[in-house]
PDB file of N, CA and C in Angstrom:
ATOM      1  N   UNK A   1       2.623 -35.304  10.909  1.00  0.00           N
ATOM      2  CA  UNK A   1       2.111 -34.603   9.742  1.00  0.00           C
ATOM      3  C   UNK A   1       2.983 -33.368   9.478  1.00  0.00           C
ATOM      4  N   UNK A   2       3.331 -33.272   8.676  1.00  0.00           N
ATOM      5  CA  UNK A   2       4.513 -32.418   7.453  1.00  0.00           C
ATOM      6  C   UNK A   2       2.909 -31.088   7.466  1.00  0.00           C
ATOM      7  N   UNK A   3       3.227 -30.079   7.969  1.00  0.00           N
ATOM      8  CA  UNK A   3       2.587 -28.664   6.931  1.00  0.00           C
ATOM      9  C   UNK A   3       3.584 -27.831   6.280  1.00  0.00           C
ATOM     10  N   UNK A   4       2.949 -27.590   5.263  1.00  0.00           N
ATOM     11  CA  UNK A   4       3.983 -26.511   4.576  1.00  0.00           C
ATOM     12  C   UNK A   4       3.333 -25.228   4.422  1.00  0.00           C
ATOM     13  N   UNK A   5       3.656 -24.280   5.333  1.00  0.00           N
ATOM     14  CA  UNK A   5       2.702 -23.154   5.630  1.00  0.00           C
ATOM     15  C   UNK A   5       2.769 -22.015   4.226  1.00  0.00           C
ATOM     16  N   UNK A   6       3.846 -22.484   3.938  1.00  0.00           N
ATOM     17  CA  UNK A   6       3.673 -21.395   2.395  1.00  0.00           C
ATOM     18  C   UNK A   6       2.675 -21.749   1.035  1.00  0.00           C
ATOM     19  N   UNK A   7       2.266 -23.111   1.084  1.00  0.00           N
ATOM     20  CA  UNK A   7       1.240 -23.863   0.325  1.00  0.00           C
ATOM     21  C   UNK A   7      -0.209 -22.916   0.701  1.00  0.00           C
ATOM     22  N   UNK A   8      -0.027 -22.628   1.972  1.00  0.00           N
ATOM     23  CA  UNK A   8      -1.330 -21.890   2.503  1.00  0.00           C
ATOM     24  C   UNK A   8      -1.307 -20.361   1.909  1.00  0.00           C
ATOM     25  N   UNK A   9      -0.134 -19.791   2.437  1.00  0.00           N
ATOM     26  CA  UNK A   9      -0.113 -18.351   2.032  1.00  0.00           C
ATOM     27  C   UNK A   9      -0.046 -18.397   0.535  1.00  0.00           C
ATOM     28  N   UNK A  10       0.631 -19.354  -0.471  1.00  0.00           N
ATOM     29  CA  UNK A  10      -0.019 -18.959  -1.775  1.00  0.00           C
ATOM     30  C   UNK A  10      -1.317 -18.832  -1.799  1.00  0.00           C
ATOM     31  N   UNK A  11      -2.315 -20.227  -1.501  1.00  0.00           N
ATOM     32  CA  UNK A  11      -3.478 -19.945  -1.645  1.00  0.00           C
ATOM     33  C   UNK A  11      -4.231 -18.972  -1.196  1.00  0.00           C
ATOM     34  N   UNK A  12      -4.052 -18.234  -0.080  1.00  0.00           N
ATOM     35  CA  UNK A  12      -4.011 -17.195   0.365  1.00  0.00           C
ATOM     36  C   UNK A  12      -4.425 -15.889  -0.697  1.00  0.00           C
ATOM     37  N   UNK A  13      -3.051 -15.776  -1.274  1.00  0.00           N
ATOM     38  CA  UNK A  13      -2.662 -14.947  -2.483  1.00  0.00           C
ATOM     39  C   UNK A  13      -3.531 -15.471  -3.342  1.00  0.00           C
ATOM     40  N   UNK A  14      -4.008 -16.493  -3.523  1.00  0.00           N
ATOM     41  CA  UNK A  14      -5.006 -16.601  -4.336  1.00  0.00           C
ATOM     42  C   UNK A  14      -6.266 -15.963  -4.434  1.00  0.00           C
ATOM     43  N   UNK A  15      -6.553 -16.540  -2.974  1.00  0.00           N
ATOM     44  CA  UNK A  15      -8.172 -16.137  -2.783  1.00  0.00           C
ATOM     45  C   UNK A  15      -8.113 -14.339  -2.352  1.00  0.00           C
ATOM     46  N   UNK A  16      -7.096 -13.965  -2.179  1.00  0.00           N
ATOM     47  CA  UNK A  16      -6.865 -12.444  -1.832  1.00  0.00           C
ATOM     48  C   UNK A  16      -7.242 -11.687  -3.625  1.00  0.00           C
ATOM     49  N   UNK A  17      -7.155 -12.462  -4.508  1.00  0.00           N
ATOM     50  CA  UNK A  17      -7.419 -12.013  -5.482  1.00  0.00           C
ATOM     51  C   UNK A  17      -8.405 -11.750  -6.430  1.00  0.00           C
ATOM     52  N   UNK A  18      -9.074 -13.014  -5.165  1.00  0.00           N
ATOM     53  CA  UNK A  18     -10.822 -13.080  -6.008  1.00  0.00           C
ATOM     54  C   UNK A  18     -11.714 -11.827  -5.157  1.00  0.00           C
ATOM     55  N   UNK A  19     -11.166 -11.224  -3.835  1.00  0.00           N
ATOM     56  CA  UNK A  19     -11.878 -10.540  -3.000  1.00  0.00           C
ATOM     57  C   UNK A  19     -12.704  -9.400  -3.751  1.00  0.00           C
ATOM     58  N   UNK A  20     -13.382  -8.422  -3.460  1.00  0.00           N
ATOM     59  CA  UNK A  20     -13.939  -7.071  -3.722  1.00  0.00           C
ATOM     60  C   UNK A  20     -12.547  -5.922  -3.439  1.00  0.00           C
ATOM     61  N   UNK A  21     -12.285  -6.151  -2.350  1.00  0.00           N
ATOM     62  CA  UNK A  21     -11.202  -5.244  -2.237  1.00  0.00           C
ATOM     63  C   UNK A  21      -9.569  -5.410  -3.326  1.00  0.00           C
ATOM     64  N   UNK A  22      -9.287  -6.081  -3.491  1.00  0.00           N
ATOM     65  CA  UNK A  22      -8.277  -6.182  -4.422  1.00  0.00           C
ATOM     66  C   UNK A  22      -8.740  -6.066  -5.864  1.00  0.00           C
ATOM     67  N   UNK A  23     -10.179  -6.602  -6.591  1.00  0.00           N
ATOM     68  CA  UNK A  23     -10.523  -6.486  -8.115  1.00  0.00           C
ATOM     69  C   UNK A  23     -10.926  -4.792  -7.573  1.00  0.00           C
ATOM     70  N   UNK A  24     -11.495  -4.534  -7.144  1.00  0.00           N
ATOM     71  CA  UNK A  24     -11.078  -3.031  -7.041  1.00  0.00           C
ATOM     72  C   UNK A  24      -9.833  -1.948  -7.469  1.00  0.00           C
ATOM     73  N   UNK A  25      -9.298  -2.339  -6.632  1.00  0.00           N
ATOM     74  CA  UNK A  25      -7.549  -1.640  -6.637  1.00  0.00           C
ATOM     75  C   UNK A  25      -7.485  -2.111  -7.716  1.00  0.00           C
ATOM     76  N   UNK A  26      -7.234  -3.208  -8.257  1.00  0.00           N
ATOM     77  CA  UNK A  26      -6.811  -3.566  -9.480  1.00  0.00           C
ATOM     78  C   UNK A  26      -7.584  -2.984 -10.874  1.00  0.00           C
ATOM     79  N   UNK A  27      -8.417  -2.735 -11.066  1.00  0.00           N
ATOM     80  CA  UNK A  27      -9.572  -1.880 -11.751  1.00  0.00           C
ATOM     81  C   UNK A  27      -8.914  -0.762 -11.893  1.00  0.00           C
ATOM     82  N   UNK A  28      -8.809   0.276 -10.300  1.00  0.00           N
ATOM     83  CA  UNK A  28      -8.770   1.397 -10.375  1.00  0.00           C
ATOM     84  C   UNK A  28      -6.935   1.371 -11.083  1.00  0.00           C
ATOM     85  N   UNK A  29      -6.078   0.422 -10.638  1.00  0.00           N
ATOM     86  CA  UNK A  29      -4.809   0.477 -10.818  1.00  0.00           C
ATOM     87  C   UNK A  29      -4.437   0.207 -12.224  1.00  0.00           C
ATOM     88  N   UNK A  30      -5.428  -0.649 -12.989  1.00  0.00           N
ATOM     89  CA  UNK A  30      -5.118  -0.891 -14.246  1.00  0.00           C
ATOM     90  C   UNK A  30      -5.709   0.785 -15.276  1.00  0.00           C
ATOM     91  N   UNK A  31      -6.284   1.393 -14.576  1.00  0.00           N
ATOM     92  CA  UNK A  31      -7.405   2.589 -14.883  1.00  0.00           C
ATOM     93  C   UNK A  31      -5.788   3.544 -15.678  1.00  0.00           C
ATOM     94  N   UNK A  32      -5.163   3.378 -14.065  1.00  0.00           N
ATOM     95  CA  UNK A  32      -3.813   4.751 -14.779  1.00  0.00           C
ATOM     96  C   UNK A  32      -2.846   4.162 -15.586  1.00  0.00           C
ATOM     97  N   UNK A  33      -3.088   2.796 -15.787  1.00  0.00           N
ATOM     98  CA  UNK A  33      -1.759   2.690 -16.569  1.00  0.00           C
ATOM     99  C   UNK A  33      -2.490   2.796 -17.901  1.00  0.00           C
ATOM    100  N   UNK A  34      -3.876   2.703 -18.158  1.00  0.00           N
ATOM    101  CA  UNK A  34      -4.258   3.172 -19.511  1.00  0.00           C
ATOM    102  C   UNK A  34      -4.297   4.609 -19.923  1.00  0.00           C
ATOM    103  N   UNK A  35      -4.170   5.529 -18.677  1.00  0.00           N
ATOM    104  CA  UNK A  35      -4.173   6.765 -18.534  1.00  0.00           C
ATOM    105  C   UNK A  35      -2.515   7.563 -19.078  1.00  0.00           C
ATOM    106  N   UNK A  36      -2.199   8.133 -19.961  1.00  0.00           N
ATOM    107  CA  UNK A  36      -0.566   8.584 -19.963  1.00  0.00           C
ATOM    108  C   UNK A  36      -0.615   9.692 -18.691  1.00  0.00           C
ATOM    109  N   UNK A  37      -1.471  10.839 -19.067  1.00  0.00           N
ATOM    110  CA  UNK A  37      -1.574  11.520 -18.007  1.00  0.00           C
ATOM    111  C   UNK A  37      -1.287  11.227 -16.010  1.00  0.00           C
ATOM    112  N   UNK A  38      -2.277  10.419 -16.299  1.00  0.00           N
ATOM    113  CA  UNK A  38      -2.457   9.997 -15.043  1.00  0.00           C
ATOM    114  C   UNK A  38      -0.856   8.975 -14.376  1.00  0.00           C
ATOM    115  N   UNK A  39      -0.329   8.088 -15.389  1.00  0.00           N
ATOM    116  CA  UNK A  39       0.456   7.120 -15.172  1.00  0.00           C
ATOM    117  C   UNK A  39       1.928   8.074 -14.494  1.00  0.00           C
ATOM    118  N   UNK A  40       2.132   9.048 -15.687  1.00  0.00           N
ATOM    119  CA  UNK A  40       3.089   9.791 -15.443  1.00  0.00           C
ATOM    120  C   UNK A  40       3.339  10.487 -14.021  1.00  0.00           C
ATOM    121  N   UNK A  41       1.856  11.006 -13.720  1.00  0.00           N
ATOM    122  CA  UNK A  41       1.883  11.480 -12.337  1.00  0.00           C
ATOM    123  C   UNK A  41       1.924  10.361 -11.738  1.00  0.00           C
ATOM    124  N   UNK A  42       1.132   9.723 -11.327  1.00  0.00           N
ATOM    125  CA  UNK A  42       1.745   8.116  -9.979  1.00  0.00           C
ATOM    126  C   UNK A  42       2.885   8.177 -10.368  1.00  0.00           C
ATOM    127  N   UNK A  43       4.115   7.943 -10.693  1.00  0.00           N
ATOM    128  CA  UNK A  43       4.846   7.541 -11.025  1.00  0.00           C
ATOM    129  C   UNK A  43       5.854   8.438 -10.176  1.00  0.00           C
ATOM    130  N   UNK A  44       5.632   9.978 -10.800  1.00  0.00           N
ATOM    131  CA  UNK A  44       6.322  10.673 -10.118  1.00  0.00           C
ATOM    132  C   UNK A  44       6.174  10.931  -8.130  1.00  0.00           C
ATOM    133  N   UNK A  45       4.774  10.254  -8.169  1.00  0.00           N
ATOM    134  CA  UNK A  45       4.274  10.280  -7.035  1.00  0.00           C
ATOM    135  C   UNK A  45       4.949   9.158  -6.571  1.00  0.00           C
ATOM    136  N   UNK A  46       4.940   8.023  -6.820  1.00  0.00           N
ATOM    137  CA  UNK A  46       5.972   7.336  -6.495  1.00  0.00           C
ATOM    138  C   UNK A  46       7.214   7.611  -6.028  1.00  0.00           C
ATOM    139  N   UNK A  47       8.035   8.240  -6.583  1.00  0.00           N
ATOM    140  CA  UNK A  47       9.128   8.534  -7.258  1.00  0.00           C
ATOM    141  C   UNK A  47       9.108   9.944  -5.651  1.00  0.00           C
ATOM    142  N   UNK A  48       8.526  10.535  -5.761  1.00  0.00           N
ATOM    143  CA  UNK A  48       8.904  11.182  -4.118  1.00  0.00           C
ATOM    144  C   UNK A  48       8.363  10.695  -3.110  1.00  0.00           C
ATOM    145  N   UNK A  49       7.288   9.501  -2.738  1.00  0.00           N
ATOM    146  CA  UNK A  49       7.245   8.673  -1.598  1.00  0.00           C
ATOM    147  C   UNK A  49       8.292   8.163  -1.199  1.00  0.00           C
ATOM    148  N   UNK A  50       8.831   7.325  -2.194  1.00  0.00           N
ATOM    149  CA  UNK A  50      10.655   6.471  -2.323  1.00  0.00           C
ATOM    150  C   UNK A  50      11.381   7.658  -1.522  1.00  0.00           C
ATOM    151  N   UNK A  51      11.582   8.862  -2.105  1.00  0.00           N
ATOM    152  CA  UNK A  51      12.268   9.586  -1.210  1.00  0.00           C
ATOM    153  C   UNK A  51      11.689  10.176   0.064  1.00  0.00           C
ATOM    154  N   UNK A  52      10.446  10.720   0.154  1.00  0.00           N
ATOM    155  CA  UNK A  52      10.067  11.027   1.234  1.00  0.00           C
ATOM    156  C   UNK A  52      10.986  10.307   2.820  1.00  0.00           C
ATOM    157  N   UNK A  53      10.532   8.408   2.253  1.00  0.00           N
ATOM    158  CA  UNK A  53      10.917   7.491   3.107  1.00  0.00           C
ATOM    159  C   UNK A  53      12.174   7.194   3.199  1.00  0.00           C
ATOM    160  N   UNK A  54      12.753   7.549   2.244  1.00  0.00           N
ATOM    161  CA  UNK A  54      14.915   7.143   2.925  1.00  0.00           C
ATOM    162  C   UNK A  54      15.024   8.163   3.544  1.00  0.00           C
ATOM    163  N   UNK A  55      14.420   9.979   3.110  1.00  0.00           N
ATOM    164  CA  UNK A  55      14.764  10.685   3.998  1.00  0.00           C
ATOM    165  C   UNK A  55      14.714  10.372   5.388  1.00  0.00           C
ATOM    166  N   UNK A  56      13.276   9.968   5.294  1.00  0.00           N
ATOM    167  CA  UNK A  56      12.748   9.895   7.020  1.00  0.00           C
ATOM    168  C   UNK A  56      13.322   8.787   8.137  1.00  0.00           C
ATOM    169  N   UNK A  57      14.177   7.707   6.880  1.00  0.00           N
ATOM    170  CA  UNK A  57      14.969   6.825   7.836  1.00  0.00           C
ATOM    171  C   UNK A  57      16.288   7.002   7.991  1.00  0.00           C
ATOM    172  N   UNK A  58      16.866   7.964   7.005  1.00  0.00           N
ATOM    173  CA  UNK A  58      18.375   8.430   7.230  1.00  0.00           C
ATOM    174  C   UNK A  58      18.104   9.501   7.787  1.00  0.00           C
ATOM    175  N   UNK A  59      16.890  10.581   8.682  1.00  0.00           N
ATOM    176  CA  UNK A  59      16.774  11.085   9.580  1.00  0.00           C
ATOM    177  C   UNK A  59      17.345  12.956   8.836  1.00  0.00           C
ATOM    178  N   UNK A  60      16.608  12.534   7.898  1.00  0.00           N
ATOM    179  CA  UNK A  60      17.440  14.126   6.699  1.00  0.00           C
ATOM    180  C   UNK A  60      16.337  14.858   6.644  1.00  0.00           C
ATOM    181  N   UNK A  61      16.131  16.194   6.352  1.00  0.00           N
ATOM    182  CA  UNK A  61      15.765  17.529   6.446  1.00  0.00           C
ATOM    183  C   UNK A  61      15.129  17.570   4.594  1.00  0.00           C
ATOM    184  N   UNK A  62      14.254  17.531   4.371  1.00  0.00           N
ATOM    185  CA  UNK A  62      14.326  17.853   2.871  1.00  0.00           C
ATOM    186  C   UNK A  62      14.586  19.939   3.081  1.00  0.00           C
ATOM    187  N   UNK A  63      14.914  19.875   1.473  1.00  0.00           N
ATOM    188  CA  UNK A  63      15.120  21.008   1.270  1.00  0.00           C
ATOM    189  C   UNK A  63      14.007  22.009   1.097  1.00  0.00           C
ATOM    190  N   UNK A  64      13.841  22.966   1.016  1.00  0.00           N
ATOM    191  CA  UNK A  64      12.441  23.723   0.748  1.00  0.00           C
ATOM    192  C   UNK A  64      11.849  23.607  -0.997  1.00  0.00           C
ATOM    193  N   UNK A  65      13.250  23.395  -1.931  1.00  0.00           N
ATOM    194  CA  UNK A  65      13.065  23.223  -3.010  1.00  0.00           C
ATOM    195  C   UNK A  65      12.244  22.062  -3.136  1.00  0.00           C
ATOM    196  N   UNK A  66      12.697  20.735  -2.389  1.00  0.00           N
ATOM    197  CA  UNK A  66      11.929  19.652  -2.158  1.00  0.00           C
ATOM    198  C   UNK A  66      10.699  19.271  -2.160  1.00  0.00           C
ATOM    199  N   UNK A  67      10.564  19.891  -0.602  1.00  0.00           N
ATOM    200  CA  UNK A  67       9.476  20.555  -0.482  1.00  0.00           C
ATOM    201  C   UNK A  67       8.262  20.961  -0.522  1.00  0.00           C
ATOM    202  N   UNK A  68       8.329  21.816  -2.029  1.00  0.00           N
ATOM    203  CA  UNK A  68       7.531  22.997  -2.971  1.00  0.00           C
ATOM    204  C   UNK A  68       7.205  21.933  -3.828  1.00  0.00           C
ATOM    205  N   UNK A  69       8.708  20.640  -4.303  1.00  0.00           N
ATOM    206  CA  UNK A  69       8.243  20.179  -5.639  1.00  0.00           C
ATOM    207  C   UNK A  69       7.266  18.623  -5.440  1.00  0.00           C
ATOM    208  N   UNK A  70       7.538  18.698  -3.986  1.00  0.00           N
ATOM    209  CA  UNK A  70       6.405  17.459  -3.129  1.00  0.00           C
ATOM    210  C   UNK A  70       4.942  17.967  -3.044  1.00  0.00           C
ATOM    211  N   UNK A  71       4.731  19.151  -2.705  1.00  0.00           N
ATOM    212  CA  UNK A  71       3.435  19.521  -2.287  1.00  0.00           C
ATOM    213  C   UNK A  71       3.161  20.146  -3.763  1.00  0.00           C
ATOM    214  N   UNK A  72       3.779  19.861  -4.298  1.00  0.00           N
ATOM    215  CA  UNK A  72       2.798  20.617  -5.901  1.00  0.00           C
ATOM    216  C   UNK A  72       2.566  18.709  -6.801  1.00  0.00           C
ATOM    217  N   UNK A  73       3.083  17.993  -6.435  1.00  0.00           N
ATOM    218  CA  UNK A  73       2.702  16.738  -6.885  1.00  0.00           C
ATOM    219  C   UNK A  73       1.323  16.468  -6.070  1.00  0.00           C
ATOM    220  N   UNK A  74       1.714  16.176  -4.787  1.00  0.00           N
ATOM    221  CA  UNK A  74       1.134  15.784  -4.088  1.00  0.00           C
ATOM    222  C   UNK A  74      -0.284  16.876  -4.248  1.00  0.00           C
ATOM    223  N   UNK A  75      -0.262  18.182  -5.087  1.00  0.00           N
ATOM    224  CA  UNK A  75      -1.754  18.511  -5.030  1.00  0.00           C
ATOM    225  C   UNK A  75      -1.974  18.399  -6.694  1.00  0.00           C
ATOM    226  N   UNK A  76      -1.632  18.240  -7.277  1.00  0.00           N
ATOM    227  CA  UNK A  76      -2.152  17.273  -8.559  1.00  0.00           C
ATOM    228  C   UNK A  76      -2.448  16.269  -8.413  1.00  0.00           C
ATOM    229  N   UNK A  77      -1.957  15.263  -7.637  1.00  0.00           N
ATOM    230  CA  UNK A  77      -2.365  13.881  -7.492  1.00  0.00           C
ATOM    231  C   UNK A  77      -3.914  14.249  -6.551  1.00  0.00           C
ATOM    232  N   UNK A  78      -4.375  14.848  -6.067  1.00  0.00           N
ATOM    233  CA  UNK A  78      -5.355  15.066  -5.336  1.00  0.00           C
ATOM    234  C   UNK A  78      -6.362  15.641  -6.409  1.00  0.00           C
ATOM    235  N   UNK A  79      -5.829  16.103  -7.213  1.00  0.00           N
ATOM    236  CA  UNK A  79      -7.000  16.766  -8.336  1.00  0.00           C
ATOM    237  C   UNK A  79      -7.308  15.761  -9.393  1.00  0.00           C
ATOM    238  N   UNK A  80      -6.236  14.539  -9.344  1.00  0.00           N
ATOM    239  CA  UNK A  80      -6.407  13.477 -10.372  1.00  0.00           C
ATOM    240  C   UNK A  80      -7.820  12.440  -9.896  1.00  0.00           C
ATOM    241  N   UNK A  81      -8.929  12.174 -10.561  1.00  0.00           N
ATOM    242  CA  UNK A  81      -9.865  10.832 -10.205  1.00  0.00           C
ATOM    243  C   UNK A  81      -9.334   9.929 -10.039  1.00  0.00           C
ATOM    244  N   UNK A  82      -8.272   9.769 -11.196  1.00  0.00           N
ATOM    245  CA  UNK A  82      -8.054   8.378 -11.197  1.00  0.00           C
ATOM    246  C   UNK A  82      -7.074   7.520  -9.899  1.00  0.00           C
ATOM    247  N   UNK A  83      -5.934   8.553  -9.533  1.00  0.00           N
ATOM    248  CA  UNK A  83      -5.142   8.444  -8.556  1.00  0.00           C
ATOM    249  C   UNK A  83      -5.767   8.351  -7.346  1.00  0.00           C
ATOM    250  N   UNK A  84      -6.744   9.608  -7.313  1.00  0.00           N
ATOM    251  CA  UNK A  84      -7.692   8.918  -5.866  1.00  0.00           C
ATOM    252  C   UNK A  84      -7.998   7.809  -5.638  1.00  0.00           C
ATOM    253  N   UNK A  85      -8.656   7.476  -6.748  1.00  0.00           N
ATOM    254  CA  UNK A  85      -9.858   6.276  -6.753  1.00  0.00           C
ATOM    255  C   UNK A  85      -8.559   5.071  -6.545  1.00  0.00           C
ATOM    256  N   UNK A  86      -7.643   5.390  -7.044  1.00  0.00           N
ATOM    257  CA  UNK A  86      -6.421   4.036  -6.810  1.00  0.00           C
ATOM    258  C   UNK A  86      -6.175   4.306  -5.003  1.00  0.00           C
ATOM    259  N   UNK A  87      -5.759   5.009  -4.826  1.00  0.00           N
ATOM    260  CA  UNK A  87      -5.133   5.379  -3.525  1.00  0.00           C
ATOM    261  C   UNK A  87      -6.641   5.319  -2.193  1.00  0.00           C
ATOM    262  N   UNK A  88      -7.336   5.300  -2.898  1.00  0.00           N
ATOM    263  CA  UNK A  88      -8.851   4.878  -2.168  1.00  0.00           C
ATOM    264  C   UNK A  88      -9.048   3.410  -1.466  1.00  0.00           C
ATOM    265  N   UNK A  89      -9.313   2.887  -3.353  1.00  0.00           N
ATOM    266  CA  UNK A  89      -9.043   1.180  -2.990  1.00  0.00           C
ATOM    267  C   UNK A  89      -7.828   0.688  -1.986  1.00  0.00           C
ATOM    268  N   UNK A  90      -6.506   1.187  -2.376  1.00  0.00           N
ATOM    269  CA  UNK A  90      -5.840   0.685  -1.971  1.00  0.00           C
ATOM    270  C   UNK A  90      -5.815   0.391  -0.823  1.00  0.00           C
ATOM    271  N   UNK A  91      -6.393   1.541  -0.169  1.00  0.00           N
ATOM    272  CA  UNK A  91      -6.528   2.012   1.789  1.00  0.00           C
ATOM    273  C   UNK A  91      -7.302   0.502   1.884  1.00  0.00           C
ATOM    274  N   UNK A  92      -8.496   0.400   1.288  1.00  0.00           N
ATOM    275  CA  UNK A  92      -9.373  -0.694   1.332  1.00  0.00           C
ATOM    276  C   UNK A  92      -8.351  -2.054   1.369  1.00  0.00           C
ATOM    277  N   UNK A  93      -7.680  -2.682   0.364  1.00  0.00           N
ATOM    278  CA  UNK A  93      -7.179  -3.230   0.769  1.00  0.00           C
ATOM    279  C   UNK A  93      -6.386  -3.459   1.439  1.00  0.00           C
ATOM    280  N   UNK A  94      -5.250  -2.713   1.979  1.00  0.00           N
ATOM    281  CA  UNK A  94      -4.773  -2.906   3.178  1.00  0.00           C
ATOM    282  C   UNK A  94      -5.543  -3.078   4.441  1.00  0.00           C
ATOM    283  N   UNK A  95      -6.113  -2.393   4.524  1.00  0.00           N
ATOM    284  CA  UNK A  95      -7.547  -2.790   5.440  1.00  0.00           C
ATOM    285  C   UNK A  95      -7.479  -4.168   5.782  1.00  0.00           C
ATOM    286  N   UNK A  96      -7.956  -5.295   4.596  1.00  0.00           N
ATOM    287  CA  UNK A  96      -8.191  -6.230   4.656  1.00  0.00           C
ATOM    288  C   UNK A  96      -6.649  -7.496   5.342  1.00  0.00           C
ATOM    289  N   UNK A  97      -5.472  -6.786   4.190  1.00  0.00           N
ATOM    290  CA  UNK A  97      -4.029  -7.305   4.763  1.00  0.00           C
ATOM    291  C   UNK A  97      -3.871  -6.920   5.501  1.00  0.00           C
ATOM    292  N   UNK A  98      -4.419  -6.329   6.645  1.00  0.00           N
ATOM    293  CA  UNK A  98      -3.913  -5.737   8.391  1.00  0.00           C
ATOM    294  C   UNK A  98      -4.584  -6.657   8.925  1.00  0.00           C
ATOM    295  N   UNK A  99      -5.896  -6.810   8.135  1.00  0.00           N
ATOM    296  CA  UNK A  99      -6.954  -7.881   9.638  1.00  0.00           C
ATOM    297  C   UNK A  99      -5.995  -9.178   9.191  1.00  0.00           C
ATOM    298  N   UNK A 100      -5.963  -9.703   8.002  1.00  0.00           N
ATOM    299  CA  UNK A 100      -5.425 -11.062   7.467  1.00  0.00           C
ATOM    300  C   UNK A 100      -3.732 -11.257   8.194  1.00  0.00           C
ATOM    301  N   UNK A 101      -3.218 -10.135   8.528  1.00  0.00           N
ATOM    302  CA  UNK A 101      -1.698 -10.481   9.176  1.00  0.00           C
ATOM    303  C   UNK A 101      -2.275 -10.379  11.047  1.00  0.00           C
ATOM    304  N   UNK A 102      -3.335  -9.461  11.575  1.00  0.00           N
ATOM    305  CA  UNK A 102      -3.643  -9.623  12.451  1.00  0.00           C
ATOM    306  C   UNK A 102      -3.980 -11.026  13.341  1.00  0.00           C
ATOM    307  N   UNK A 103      -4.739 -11.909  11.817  1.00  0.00           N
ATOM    308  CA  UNK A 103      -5.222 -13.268  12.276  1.00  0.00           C
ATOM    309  C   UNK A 103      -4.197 -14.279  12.034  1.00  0.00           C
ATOM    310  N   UNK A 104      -3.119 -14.304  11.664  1.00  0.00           N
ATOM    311  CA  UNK A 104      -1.917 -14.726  10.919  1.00  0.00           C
ATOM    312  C   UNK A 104      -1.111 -14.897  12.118  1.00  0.00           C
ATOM    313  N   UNK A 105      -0.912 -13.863  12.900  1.00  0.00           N
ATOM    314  CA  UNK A 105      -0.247 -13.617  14.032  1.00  0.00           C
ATOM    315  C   UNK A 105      -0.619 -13.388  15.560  1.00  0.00           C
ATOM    316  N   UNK A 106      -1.741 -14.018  15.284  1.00  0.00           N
ATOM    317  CA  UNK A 106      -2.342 -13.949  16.932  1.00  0.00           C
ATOM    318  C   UNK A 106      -2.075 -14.866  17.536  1.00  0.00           C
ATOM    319  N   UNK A 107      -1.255 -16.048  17.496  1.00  0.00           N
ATOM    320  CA  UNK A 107      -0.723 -16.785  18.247  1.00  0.00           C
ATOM    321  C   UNK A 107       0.101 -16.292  19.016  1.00  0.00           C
ATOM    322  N   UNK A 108       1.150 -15.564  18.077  1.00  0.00           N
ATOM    323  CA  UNK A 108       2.546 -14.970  18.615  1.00  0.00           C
ATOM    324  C   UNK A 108       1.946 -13.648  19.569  1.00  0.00           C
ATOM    325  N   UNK A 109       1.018 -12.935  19.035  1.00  0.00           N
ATOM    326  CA  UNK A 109       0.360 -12.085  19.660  1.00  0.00           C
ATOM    327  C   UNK A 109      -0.452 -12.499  21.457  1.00  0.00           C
ATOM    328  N   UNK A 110      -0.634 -13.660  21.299  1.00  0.00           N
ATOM    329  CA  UNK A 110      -1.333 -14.237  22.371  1.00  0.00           C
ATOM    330  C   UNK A 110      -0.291 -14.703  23.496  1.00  0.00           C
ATOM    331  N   UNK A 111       0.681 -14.886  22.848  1.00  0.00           N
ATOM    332  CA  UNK A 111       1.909 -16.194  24.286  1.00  0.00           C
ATOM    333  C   UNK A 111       2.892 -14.597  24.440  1.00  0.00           C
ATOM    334  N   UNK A 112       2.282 -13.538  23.773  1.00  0.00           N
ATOM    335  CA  UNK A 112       3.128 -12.546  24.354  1.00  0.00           C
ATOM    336  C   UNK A 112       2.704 -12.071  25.788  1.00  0.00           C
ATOM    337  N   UNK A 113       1.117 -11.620  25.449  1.00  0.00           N
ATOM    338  CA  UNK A 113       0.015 -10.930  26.672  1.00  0.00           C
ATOM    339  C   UNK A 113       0.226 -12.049  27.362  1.00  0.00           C
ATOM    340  N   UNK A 114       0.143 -13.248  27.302  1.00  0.00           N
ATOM    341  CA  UNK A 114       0.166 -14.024  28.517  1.00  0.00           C
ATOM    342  C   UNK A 114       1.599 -14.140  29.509  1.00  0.00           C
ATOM    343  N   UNK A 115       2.899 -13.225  29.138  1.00  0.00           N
ATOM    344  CA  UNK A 115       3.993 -13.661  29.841  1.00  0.00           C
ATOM    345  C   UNK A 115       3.349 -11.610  30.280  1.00  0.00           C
ATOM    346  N   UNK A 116       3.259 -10.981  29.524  1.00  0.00           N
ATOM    347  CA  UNK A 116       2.494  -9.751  30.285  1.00  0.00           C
ATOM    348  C   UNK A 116       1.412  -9.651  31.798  1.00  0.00           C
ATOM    349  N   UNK A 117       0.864 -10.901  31.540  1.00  0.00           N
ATOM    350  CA  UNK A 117      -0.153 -10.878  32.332  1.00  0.00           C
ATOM    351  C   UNK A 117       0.202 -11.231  34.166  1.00  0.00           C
TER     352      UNK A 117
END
């Protein structure tokens, strides 16, 4: 018998879509793009995560200018509803894609502890 394990993980992606946790995020995520206000900020919030993270893997120093212009996003985005409520759900669903790669990979997870043991 032939499996084709990616036939699964689409469906997967399927049913990941009918969940509570994803029509959520998606709610709250469709919320800012009707928002200009709001869109503009994610965006820029975006837009210094992206950097936050090359810094932190090319092992670089931001500048203080940096900085100042990170933690003044980063406290608008905290005063925004809508960005919360996105960045809320979202936690939620990952939640769910940690247990779903947890159960995904407990095989490999299992024949490891056993050469441990």
């Amino acid at each position: 018998m032939t499996v084709n394990i990616y036939d699964n993980a689409n469906e997967m992606a399927k049913v990941l879509k009918q969940t509570e946790q994803y029509l959520n995020w998606e709610s709250a995520f469709d919320a800012i793009q009707k928002d200009d206000e709001a869109k503009k900020l994610f965006d820029q919030f975006q837009t210094v995560q992206m950097s936050v993270q090359q810094m932190m893997q090319s092992q670089q120093q931001p500048s203080e200018e940096q900085e100042k212009e990170w933690d003044t996003i980063a406290s608008e985005v905290q005063k925004n509803t809508l960005i919360t409520a996105l960045l809320s759900t979202e936690q939620a669903l990952n939640t769910v894609l940690t247990e779903i790669n947890d159960i995904v990979t407990k095989p490999v997870s299992e024949a490891y502890s056993k050469i441990r043991q």
